[in-house]
PDB file of N, CA and C in Angstrom:
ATOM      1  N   UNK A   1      12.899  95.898  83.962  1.00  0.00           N
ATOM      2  CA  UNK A   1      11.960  95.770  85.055  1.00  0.00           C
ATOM      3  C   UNK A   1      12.667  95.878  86.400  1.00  0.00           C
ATOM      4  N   UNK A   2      14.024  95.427  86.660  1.00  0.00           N
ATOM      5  CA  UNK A   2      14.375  95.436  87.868  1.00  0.00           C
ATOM      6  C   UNK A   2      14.779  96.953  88.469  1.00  0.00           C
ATOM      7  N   UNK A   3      14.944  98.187  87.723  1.00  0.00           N
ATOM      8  CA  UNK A   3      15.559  98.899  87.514  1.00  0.00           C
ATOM      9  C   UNK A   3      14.633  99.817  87.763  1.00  0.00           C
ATOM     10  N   UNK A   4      12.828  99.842  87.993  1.00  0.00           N
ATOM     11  CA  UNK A   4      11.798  99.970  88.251  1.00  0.00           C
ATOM     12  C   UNK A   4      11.984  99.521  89.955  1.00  0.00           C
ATOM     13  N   UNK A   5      11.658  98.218  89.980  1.00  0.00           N
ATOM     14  CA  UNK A   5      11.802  97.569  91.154  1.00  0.00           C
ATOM     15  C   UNK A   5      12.570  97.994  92.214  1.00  0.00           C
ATOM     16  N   UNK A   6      13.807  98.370  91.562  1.00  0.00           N
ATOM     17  CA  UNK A   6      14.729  99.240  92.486  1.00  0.00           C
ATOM     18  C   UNK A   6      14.613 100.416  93.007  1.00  0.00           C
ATOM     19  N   UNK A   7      14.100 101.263  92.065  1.00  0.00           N
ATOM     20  CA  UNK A   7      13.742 102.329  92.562  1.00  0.00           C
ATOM     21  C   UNK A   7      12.744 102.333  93.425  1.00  0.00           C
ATOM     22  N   UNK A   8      11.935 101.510  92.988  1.00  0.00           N
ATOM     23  CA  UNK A   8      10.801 102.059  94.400  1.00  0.00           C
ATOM     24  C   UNK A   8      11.213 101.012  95.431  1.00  0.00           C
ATOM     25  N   UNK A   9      12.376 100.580  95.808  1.00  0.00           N
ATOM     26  CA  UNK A   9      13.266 100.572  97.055  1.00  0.00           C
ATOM     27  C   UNK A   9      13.534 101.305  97.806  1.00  0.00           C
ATOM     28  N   UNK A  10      13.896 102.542  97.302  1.00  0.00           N
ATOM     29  CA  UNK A  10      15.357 103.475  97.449  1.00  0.00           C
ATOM     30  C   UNK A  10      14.212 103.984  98.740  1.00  0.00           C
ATOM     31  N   UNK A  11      13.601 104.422  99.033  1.00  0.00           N
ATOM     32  CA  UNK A  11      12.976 105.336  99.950  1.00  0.00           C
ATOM     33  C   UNK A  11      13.016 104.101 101.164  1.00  0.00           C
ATOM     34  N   UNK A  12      12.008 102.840 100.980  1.00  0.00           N
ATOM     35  CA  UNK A  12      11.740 102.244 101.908  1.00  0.00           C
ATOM     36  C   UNK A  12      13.433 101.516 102.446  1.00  0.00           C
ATOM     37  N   UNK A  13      13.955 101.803 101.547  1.00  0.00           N
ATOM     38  CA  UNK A  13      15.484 100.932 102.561  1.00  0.00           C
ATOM     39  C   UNK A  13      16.376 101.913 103.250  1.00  0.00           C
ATOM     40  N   UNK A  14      15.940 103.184 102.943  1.00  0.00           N
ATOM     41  CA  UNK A  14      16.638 104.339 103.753  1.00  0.00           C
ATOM     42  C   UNK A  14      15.904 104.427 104.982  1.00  0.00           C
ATOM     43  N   UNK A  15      14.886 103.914 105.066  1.00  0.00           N
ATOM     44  CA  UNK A  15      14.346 103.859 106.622  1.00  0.00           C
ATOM     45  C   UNK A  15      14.395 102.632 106.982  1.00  0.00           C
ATOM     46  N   UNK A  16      14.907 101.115 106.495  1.00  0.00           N
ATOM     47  CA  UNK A  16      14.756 100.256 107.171  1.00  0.00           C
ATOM     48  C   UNK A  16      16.393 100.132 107.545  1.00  0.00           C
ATOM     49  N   UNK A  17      17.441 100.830 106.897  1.00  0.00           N
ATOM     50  CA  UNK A  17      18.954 101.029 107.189  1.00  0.00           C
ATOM     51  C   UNK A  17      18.479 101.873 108.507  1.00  0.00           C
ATOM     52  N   UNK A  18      17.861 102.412 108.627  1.00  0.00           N
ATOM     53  CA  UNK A  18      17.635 103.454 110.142  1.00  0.00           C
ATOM     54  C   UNK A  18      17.167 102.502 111.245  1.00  0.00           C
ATOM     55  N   UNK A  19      16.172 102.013 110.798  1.00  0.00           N
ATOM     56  CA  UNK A  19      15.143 100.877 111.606  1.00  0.00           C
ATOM     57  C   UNK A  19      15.771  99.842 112.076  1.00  0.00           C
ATOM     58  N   UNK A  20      16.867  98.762 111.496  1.00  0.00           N
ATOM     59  CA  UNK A  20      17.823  97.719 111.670  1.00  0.00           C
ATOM     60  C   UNK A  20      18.770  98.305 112.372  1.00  0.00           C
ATOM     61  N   UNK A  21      19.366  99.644 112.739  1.00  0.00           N
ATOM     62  CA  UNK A  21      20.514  99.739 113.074  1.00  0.00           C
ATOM     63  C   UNK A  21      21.401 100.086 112.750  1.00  0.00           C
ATOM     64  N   UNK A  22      22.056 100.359 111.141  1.00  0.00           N
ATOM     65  CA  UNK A  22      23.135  99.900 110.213  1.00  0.00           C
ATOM     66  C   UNK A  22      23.589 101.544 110.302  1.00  0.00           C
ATOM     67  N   UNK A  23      22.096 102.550 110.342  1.00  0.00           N
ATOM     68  CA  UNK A  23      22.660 103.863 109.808  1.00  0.00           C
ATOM     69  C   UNK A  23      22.156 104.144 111.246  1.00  0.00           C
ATOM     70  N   UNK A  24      23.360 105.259 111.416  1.00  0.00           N
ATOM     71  CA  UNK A  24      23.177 105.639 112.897  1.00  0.00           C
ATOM     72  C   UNK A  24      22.880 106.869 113.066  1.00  0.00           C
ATOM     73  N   UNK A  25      22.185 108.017 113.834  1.00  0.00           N
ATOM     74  CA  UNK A  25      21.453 109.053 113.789  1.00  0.00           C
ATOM     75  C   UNK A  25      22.345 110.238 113.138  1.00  0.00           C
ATOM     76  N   UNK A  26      23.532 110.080 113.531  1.00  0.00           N
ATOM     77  CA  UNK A  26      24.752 110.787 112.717  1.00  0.00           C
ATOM     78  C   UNK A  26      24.975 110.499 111.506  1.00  0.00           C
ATOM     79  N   UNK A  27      24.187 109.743 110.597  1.00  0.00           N
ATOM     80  CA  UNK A  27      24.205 109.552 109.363  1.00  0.00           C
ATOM     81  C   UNK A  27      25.677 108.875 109.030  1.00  0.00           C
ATOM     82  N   UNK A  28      25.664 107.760 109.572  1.00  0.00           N
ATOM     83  CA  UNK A  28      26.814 106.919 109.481  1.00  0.00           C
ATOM     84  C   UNK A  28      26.991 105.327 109.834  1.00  0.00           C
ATOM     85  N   UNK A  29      27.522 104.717 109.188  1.00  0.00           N
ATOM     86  CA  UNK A  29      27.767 103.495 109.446  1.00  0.00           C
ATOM     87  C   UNK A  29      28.888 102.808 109.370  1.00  0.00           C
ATOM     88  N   UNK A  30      28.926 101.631 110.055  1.00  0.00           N
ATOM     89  CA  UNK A  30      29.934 100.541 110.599  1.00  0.00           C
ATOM     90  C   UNK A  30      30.833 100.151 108.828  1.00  0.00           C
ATOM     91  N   UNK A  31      31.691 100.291 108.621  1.00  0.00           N
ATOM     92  CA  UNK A  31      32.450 100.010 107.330  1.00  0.00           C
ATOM     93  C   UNK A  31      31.491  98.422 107.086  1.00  0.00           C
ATOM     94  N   UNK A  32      31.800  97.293 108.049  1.00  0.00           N
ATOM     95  CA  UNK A  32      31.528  96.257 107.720  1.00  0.00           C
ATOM     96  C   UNK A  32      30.023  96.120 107.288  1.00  0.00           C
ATOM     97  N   UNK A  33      28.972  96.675 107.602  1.00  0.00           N
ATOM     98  CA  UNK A  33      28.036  96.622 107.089  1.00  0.00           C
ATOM     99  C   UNK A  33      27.506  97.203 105.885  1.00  0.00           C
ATOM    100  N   UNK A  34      28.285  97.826 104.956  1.00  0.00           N
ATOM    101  CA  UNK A  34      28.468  97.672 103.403  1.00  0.00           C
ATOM    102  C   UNK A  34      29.116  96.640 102.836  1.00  0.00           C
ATOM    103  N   UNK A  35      30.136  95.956 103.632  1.00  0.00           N
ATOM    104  CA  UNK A  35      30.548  94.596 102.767  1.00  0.00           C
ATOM    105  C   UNK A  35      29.522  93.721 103.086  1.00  0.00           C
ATOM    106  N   UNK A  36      29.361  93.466 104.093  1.00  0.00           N
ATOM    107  CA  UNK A  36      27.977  92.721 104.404  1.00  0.00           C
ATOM    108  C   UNK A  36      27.199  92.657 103.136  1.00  0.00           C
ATOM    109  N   UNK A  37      26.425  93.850 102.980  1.00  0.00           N
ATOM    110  CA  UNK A  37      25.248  94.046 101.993  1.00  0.00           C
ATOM    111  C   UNK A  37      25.426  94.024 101.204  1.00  0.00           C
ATOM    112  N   UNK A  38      27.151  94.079 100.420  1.00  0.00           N
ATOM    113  CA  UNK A  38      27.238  93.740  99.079  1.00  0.00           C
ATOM    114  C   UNK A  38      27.627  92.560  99.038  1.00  0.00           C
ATOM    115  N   UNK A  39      27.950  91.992 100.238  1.00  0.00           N
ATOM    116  CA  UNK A  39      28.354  90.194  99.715  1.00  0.00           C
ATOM    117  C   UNK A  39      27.090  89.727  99.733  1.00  0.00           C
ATOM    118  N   UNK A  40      26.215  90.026 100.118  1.00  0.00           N
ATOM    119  CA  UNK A  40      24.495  89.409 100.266  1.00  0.00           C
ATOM    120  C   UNK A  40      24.420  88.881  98.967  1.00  0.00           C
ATOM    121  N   UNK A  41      23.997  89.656  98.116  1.00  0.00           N
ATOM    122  CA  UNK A  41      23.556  89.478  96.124  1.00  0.00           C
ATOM    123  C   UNK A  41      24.316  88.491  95.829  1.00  0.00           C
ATOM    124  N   UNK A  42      25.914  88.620  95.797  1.00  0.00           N
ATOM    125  CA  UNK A  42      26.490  87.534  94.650  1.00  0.00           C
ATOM    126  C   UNK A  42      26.837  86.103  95.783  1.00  0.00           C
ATOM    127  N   UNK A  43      26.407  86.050  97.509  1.00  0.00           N
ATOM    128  CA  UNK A  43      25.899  85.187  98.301  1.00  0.00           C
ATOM    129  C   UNK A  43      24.819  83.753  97.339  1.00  0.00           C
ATOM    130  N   UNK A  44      23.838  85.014  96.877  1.00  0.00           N
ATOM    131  CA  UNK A  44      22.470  84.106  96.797  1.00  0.00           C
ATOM    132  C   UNK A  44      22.839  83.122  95.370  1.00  0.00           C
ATOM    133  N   UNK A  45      23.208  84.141  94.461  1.00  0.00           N
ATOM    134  CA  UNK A  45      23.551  83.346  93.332  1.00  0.00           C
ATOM    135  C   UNK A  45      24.317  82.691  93.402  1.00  0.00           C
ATOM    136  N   UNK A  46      24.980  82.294  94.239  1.00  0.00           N
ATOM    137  CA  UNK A  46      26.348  81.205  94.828  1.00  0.00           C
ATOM    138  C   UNK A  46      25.641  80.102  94.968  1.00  0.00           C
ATOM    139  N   UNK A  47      25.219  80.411  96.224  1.00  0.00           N
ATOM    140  CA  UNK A  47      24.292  79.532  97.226  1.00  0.00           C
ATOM    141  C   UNK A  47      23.475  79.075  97.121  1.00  0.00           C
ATOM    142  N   UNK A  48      22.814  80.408  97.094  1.00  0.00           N
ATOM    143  CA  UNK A  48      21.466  80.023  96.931  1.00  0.00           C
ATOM    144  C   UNK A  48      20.244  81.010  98.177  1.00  0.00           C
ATOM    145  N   UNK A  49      19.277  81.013  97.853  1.00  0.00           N
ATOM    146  CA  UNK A  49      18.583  81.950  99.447  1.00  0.00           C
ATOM    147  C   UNK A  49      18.425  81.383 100.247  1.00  0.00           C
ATOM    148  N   UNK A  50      17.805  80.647 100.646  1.00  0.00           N
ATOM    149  CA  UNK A  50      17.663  79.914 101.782  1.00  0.00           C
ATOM    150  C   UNK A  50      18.928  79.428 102.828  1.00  0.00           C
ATOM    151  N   UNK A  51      20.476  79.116 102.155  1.00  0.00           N
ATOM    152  CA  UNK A  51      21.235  78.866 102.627  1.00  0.00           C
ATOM    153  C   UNK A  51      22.285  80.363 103.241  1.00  0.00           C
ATOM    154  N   UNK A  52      22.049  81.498 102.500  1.00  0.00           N
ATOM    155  CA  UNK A  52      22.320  82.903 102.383  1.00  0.00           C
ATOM    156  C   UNK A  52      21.675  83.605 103.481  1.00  0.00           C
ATOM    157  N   UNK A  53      20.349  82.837 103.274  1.00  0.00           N
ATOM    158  CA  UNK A  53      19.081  84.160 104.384  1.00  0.00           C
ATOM    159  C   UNK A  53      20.165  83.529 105.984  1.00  0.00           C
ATOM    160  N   UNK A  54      20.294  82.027 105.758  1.00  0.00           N
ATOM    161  CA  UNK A  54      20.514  81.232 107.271  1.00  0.00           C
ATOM    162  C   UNK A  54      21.929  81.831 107.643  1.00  0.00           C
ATOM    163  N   UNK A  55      22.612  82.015 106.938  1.00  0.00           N
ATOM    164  CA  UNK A  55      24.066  82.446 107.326  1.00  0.00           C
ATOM    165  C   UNK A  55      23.928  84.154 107.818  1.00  0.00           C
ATOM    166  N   UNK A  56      23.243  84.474 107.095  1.00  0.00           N
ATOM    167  CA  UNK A  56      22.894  86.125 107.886  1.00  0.00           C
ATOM    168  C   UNK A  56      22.229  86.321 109.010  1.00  0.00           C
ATOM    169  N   UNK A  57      21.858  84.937 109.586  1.00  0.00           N
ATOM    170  CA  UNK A  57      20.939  85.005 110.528  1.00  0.00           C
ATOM    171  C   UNK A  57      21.588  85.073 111.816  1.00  0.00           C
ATOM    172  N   UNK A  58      22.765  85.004 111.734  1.00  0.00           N
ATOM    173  CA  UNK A  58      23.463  84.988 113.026  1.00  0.00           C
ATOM    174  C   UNK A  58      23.451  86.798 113.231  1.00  0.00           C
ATOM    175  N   UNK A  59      23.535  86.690 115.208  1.00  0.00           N
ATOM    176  CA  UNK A  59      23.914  88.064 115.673  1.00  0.00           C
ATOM    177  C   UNK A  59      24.451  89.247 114.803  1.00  0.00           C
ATOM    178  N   UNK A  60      25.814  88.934 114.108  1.00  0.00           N
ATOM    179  CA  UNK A  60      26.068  90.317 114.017  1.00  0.00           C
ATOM    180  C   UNK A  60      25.982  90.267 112.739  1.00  0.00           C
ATOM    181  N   UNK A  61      25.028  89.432 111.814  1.00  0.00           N
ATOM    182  CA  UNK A  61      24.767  90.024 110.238  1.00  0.00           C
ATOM    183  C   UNK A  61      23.123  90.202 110.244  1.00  0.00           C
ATOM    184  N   UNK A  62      22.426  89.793 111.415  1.00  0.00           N
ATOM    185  CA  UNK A  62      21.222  89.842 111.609  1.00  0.00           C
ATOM    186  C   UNK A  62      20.668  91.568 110.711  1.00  0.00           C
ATOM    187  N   UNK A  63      21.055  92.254 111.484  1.00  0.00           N
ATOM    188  CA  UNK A  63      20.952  93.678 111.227  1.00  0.00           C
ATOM    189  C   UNK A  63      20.741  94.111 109.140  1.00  0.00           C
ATOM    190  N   UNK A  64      21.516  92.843 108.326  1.00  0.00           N
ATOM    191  CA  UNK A  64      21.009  93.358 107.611  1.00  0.00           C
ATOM    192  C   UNK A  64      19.955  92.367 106.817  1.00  0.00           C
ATOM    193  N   UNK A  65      19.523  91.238 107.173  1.00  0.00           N
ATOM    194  CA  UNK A  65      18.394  90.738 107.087  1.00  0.00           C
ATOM    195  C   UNK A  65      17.423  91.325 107.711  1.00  0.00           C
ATOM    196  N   UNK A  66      17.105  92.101 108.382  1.00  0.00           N
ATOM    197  CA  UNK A  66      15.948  92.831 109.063  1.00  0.00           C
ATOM    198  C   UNK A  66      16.065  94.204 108.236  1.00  0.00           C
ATOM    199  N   UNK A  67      16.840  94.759 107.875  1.00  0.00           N
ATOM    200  CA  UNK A  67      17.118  96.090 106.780  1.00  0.00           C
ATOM    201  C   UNK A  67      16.017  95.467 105.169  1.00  0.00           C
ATOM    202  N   UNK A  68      16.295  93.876 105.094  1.00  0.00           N
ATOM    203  CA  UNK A  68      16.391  93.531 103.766  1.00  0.00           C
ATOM    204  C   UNK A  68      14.476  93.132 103.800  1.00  0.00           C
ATOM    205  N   UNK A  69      14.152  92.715 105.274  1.00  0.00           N
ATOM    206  CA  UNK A  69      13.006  92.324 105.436  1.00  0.00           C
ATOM    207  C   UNK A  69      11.986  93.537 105.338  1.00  0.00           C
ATOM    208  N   UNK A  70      12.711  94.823 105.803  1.00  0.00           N
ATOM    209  CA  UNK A  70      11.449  95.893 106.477  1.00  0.00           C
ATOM    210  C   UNK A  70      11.927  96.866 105.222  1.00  0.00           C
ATOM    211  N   UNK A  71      12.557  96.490 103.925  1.00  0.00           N
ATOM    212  CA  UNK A  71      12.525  97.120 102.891  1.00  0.00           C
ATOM    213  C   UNK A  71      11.167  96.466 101.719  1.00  0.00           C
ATOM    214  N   UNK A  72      11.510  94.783 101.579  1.00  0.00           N
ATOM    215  CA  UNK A  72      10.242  94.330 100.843  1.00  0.00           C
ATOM    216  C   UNK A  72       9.361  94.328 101.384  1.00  0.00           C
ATOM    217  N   UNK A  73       9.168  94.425 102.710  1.00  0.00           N
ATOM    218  CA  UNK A  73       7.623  93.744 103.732  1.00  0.00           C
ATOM    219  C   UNK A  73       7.416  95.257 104.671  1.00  0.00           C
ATOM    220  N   UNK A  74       7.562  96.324 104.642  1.00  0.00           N
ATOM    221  CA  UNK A  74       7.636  97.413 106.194  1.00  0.00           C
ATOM    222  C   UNK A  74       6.866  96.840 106.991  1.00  0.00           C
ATOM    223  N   UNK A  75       5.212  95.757 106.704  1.00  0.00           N
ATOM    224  CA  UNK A  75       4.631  95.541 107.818  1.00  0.00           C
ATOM    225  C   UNK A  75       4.592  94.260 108.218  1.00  0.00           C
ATOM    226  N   UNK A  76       5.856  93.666 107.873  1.00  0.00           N
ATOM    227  CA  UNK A  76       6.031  91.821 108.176  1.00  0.00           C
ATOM    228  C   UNK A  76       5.761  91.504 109.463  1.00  0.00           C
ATOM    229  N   UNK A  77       5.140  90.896 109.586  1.00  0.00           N
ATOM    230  CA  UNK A  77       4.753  90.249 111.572  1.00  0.00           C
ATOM    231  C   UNK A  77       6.196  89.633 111.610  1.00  0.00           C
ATOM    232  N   UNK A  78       7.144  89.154 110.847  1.00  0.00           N
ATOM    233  CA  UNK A  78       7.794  87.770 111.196  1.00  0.00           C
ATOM    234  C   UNK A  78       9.013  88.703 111.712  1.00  0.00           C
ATOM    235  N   UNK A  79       9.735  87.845 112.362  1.00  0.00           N
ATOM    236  CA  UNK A  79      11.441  88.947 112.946  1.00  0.00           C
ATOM    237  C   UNK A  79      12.461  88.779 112.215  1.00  0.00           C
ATOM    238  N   UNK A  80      12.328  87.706 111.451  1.00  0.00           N
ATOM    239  CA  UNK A  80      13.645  87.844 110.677  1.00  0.00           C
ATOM    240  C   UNK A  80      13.478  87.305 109.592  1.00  0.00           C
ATOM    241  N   UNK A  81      14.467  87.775 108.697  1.00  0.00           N
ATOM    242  CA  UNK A  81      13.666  87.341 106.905  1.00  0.00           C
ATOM    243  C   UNK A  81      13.794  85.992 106.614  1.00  0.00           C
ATOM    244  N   UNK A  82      14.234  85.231 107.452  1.00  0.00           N
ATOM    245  CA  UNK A  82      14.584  83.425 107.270  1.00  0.00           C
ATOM    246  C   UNK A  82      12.924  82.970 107.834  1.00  0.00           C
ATOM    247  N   UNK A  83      12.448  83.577 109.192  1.00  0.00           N
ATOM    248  CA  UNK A  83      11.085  83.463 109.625  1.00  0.00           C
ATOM    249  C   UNK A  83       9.972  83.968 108.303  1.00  0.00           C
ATOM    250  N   UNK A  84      10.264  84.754 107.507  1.00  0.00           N
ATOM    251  CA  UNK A  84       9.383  85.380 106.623  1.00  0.00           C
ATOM    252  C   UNK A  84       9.827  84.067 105.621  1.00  0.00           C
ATOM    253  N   UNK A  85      10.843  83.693 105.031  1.00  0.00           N
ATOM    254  CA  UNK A  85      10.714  82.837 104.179  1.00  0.00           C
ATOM    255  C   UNK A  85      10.391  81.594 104.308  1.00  0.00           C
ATOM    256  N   UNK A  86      10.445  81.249 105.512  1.00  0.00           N
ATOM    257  CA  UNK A  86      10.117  79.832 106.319  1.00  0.00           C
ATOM    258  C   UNK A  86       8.417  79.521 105.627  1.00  0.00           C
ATOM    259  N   UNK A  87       7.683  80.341 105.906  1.00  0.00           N
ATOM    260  CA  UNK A  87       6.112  80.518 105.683  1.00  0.00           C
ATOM    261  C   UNK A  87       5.836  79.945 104.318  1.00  0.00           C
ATOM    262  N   UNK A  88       7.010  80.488 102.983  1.00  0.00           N
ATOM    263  CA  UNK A  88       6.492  80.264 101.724  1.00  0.00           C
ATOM    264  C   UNK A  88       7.107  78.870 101.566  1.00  0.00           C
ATOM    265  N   UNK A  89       6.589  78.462 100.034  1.00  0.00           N
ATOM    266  CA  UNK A  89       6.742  77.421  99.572  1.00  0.00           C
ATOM    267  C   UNK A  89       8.195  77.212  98.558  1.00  0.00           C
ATOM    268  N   UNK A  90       8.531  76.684  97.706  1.00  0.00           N
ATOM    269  CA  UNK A  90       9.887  76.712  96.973  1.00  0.00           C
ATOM    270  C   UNK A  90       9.426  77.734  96.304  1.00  0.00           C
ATOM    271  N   UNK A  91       8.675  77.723  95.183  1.00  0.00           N
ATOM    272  CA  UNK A  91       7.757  78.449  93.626  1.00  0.00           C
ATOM    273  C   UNK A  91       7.723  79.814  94.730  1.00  0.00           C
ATOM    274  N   UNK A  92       7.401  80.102  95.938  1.00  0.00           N
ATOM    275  CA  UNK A  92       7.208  81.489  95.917  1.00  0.00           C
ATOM    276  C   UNK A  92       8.307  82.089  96.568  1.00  0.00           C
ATOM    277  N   UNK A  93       9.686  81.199  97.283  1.00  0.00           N
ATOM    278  CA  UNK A  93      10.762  81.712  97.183  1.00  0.00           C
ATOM    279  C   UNK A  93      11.381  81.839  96.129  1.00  0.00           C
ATOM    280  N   UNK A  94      11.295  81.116  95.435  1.00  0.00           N
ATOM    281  CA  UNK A  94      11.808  81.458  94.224  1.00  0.00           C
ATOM    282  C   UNK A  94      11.675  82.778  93.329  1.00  0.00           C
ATOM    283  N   UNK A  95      10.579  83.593  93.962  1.00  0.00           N
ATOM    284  CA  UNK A  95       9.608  84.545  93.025  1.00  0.00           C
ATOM    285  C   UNK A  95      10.651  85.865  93.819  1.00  0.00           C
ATOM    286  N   UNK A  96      10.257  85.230  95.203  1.00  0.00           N
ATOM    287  CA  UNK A  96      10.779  86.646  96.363  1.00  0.00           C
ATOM    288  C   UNK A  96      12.197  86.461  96.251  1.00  0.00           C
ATOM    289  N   UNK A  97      13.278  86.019  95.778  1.00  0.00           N
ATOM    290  CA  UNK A  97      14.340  85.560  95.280  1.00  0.00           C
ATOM    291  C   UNK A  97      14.766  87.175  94.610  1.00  0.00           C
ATOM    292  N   UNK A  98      14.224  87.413  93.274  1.00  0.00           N
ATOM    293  CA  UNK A  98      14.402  88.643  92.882  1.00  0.00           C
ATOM    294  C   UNK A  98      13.681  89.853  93.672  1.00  0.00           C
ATOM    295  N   UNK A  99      12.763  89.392  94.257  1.00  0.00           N
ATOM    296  CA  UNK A  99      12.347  90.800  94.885  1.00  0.00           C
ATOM    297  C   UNK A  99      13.752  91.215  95.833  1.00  0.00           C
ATOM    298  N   UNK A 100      14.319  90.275  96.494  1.00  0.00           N
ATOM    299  CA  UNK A 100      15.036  90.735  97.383  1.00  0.00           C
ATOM    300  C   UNK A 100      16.374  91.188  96.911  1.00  0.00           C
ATOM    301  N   UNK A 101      16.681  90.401  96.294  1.00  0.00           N
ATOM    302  CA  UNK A 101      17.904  90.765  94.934  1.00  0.00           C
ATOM    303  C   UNK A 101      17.713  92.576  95.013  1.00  0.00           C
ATOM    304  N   UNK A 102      16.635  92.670  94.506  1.00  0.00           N
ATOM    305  CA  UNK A 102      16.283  94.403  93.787  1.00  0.00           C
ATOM    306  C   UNK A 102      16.520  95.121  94.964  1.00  0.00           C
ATOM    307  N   UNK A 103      16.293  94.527  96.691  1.00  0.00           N
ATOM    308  CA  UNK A 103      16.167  95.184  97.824  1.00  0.00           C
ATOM    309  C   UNK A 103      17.605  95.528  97.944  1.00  0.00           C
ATOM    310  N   UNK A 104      18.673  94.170  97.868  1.00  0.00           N
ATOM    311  CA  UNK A 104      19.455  94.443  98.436  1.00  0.00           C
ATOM    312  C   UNK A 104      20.672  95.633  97.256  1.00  0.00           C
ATOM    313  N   UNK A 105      20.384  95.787  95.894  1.00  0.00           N
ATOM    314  CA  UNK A 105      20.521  96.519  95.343  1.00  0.00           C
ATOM    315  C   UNK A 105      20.836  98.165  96.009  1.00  0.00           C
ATOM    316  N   UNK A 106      19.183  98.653  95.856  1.00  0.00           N
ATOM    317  CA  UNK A 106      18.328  99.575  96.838  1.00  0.00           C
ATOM    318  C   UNK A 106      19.344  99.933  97.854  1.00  0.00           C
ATOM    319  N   UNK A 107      19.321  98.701  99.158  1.00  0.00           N
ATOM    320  CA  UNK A 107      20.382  99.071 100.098  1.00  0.00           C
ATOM    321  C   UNK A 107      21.802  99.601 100.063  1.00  0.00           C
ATOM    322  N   UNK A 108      22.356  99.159  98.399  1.00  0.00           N
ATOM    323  CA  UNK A 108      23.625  99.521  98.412  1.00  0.00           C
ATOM    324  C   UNK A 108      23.617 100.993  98.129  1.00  0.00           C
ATOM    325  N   UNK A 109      22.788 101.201  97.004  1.00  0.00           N
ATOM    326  CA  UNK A 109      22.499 102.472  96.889  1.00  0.00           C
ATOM    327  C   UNK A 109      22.499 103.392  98.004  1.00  0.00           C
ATOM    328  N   UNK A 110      21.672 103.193  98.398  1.00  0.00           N
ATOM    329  CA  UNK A 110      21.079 104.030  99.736  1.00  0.00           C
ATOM    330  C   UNK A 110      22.487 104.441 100.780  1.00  0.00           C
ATOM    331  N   UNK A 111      23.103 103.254 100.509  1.00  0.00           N
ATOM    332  CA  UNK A 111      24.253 103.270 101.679  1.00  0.00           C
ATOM    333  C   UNK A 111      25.297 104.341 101.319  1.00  0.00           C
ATOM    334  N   UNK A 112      25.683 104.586 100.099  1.00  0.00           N
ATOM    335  CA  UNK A 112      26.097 105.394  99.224  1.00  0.00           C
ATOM    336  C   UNK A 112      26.185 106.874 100.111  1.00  0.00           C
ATOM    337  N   UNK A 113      25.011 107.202 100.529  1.00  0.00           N
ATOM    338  CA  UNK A 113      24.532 108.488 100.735  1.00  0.00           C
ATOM    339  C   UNK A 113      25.659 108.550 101.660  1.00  0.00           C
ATOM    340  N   UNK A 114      25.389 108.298 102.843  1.00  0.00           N
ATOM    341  CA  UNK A 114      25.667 107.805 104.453  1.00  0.00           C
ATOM    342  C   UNK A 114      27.580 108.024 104.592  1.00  0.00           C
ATOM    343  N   UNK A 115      27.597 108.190 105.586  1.00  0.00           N
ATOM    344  CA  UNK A 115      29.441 108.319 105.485  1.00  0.00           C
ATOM    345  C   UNK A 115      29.993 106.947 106.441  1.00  0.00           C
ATOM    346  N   UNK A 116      30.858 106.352 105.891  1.00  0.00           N
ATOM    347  CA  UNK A 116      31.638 105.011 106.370  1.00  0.00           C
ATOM    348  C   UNK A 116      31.965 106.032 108.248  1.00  0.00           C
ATOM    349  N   UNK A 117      31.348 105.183 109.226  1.00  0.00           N
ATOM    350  CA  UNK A 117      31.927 105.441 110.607  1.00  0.00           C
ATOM    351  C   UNK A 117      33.683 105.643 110.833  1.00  0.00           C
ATOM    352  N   UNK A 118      34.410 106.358 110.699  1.00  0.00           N
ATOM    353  CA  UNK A 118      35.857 106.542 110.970  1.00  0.00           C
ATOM    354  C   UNK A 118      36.014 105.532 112.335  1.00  0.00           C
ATOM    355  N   UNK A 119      36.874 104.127 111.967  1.00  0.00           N
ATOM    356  CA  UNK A 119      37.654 103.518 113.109  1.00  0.00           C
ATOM    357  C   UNK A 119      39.030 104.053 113.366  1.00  0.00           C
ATOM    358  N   UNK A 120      39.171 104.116 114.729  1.00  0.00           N
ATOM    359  CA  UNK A 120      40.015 104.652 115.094  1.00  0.00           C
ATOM    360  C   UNK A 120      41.919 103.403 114.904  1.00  0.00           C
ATOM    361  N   UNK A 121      42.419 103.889 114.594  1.00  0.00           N
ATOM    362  CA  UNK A 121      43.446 103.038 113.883  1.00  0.00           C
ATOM    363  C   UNK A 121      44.440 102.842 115.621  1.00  0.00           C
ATOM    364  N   UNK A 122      44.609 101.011 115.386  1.00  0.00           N
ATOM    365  CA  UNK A 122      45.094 100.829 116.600  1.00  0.00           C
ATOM    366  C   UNK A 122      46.638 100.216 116.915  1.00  0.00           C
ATOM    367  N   UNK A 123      47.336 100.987 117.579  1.00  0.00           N
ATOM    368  CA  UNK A 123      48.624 100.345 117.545  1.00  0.00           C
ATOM    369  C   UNK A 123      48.829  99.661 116.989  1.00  0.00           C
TER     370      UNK A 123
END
């Protein structure tokens, strides 16, 4: 089932990697925002979500909680996926738990495509 789930990710997280920021019109992104998105997943099962969503919530990991939000939700009123989970109860974070799991999957995938931004190497 997740493997389903994932796939019908793959489209909506290639535009919310555009939408957040992460992929840049040159079809490229910041190295750190693939470790980001792959420390997300084995984050939650650590942690836990709620403690995972809050630590991404700062400035410069924001970008991929809003990737992770406008992949399960494209038409979420809320701004950030800690505001979207704030709303539910335990039983239905718990549910959106795997939905997001499958998202942030999706995202890695997706990221795949995209070419790592070349930093310029410094003295």
């Amino acid at each position: 089932m997740m493997k389903k789930e994932v796939a019908g990710y793959l489209k909506p997280a290639e535009k919310a990697l555009r939408e957040a920021g992460i992929v840049k019109g040159d079809d490229t992104y910041e190295q750190e925002y693939g470790g980001r998105i792959a420390s997300f997943g084995p984050s939650v099962m650590l942690s836990g979500l709620m403690p995972t969503v809050a630590f991404f919530s700062d400035k410069e990991r924001a970008p991929v909680g809003a990737a992770i939000l406008k992949t399960i939700e494209p038409n979420a009123t809320e701004k950030t996926l800690l505001d979207y989970l704030k709303t539910m109860s335990d039983a239905q974070q718990d549910q959106e738990k795997n939905r997001i799991l499958a998202a942030v999957v999706a995202l890695k995938l997706v990221m795949r495509t995209f070419r790592k931004e070349e930093k310029a190497v410094q003295p």
